[in-house]
N, C-alpha and C. Protein backbone atom coordinates (compact mmCIF):
# COMPACT_ATOMS: atom_id res chain seq x y z
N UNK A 1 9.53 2.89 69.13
CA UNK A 1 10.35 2.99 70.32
C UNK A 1 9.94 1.86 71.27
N UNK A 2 10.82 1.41 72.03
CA UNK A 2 10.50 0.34 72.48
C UNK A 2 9.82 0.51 73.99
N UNK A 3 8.31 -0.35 74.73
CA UNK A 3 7.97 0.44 75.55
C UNK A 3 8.54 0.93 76.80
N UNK A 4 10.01 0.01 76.84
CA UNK A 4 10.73 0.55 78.30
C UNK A 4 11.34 1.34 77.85
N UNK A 5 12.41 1.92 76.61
CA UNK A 5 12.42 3.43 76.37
C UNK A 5 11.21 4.33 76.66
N UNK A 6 10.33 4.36 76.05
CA UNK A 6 9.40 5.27 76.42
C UNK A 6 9.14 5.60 77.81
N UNK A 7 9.06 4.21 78.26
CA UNK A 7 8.40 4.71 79.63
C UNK A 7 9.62 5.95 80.76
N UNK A 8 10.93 5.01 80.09
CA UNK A 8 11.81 5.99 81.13
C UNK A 8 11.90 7.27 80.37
N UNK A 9 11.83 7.94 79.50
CA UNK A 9 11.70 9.06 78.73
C UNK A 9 10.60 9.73 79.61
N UNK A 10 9.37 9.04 79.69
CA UNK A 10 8.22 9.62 80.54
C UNK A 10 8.94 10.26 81.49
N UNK A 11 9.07 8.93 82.57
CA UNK A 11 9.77 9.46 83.95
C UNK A 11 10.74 10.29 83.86
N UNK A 12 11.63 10.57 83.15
CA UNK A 12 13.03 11.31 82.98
C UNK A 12 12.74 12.72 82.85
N UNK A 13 11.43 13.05 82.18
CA UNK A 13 11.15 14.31 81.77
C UNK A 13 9.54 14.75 82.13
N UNK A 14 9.31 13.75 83.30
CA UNK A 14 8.34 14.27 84.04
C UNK A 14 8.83 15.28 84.98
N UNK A 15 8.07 16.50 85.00
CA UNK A 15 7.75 17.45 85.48
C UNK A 15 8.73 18.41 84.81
N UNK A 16 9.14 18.36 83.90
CA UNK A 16 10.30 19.27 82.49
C UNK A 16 9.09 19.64 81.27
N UNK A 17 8.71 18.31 80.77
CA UNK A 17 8.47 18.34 79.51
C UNK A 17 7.43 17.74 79.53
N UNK A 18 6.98 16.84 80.84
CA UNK A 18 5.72 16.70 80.40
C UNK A 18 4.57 16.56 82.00
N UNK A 19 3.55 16.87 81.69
CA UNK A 19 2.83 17.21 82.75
C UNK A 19 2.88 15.95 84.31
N UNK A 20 3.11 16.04 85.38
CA UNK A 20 3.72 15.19 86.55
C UNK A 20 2.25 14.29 86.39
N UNK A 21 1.30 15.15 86.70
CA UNK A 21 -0.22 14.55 87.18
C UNK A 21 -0.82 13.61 85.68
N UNK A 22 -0.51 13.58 84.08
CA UNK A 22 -0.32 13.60 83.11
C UNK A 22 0.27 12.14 83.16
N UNK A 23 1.54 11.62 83.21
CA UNK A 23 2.73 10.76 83.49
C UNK A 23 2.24 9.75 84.91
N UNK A 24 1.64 10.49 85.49
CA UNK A 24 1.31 9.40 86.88
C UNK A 24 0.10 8.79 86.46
N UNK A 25 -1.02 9.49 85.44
CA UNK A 25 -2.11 8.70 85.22
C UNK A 25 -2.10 7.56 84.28
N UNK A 26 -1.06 8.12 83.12
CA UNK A 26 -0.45 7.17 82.11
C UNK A 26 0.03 5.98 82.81
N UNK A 27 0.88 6.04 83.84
CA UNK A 27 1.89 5.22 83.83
C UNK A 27 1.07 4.74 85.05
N UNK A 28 -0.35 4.93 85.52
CA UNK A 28 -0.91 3.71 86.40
C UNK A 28 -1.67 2.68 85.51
N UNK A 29 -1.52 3.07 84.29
CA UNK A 29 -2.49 1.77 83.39
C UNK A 29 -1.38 1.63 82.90
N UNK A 30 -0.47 1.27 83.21
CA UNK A 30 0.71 0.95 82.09
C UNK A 30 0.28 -1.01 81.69
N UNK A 31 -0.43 -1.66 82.59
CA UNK A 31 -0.85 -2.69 82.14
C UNK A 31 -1.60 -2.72 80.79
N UNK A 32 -2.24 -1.68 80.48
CA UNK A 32 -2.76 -1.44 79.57
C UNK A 32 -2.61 -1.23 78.42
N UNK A 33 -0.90 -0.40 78.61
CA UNK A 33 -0.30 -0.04 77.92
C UNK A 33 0.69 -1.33 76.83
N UNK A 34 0.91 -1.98 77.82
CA UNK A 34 1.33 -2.88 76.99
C UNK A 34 0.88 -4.17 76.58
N UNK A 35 -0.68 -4.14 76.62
CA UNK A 35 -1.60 -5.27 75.87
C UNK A 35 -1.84 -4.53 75.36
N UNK A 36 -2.08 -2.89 74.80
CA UNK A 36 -2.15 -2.56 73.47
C UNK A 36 -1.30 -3.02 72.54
N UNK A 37 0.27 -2.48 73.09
CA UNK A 37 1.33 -2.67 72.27
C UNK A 37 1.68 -3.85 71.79
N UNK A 38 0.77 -5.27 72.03
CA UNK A 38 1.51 -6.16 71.64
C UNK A 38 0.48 -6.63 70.70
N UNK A 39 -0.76 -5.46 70.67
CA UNK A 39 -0.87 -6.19 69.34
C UNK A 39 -1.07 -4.98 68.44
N UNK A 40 0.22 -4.57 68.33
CA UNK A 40 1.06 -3.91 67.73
C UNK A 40 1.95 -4.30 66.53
N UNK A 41 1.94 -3.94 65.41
CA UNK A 41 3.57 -4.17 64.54
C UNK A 41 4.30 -3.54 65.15
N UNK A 42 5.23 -4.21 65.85
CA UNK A 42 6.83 -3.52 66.37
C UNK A 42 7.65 -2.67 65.19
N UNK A 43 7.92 -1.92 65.40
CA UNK A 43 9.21 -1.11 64.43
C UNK A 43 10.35 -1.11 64.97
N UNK A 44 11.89 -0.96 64.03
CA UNK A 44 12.89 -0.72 64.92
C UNK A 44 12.65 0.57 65.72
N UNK A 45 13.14 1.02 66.92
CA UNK A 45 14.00 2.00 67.06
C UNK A 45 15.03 2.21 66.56
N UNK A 46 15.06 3.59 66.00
CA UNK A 46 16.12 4.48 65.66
C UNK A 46 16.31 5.60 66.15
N UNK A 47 17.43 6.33 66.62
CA UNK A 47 17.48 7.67 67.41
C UNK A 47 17.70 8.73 65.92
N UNK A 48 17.06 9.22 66.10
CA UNK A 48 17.74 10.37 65.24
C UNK A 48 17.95 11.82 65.33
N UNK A 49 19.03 12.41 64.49
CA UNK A 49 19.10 13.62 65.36
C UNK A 49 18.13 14.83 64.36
N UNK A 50 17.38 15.71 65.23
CA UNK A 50 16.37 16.81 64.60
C UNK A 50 17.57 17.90 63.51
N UNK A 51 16.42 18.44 62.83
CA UNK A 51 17.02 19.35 61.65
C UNK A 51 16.20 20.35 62.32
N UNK A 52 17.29 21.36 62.14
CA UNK A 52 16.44 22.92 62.73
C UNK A 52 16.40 23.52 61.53
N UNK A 53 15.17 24.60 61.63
CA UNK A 53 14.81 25.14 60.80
C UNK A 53 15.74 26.47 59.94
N UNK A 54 16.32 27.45 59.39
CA UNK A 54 16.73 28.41 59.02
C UNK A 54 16.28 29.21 60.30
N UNK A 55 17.28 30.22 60.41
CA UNK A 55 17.33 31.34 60.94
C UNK A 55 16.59 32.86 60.54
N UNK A 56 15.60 33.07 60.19
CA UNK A 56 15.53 34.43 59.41
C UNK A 56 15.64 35.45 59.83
N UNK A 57 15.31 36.52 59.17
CA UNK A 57 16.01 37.99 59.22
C UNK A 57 14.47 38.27 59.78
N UNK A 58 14.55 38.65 61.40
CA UNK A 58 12.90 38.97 61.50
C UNK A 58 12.96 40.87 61.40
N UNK A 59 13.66 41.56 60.84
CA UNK A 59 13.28 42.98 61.10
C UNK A 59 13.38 43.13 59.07
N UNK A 60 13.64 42.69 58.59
CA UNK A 60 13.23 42.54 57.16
C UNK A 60 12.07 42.09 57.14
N UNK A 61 11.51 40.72 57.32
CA UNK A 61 10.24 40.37 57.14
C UNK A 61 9.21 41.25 57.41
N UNK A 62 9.62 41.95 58.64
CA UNK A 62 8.64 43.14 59.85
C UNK A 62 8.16 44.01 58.80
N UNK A 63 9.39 44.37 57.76
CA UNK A 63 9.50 45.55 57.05
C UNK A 63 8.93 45.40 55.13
N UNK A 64 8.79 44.38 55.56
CA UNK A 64 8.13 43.80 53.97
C UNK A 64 9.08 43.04 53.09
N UNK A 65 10.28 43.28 53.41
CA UNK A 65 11.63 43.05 52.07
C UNK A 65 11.24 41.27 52.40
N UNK A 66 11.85 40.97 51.53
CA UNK A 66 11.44 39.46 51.26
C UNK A 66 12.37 38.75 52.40
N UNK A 67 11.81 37.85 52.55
CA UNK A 67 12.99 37.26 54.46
C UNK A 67 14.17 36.14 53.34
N UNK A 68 15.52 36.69 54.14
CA UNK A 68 16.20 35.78 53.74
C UNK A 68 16.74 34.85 54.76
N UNK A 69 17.05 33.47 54.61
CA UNK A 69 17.79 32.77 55.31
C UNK A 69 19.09 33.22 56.09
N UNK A 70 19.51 32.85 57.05
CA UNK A 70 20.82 33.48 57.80
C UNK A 70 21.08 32.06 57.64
N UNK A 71 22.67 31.90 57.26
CA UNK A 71 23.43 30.95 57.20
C UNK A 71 23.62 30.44 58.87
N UNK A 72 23.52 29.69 59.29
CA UNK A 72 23.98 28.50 60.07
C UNK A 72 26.01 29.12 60.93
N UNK A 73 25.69 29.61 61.81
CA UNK A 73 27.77 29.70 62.37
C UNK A 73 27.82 28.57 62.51
């Protein structure tokens, strides 16, 4: 990911998803941050979208019977 994606991802989802005090300490060495990264192998970015897991039957499992998948609506 490239480091100005990241960084606005930080900010975007500071204080949501990721800790405020966390994001402010990161992002005061961000000088730091990117003389790591450059000696770095770059990769592309790619977005991709997540696979969710199956749905199961949790009062079967509870009950011993073997858990089956619930199809996807």
């Amino acid at each position: 990911m490239p480091l100005n994606v990241a960084r606005d991802y930080l900010e975007e989802n500071q204080g949501r998803q990721f800790d405020p005090a966390c994001v402010e300490a990161f992002l005061s060495r961000w000088e730091e941050v990117v003389e790591i990264a450059a000696g770095q192998q770059a990769t592309p970015y790619q977005k991709t979208e997540a696979t969710l897991a199956p749905i199961i039957d949790i009062e079967s499992a509870a009950e011993g019977y073997p858990v089956q998948a619930v199809p996807a609506e």
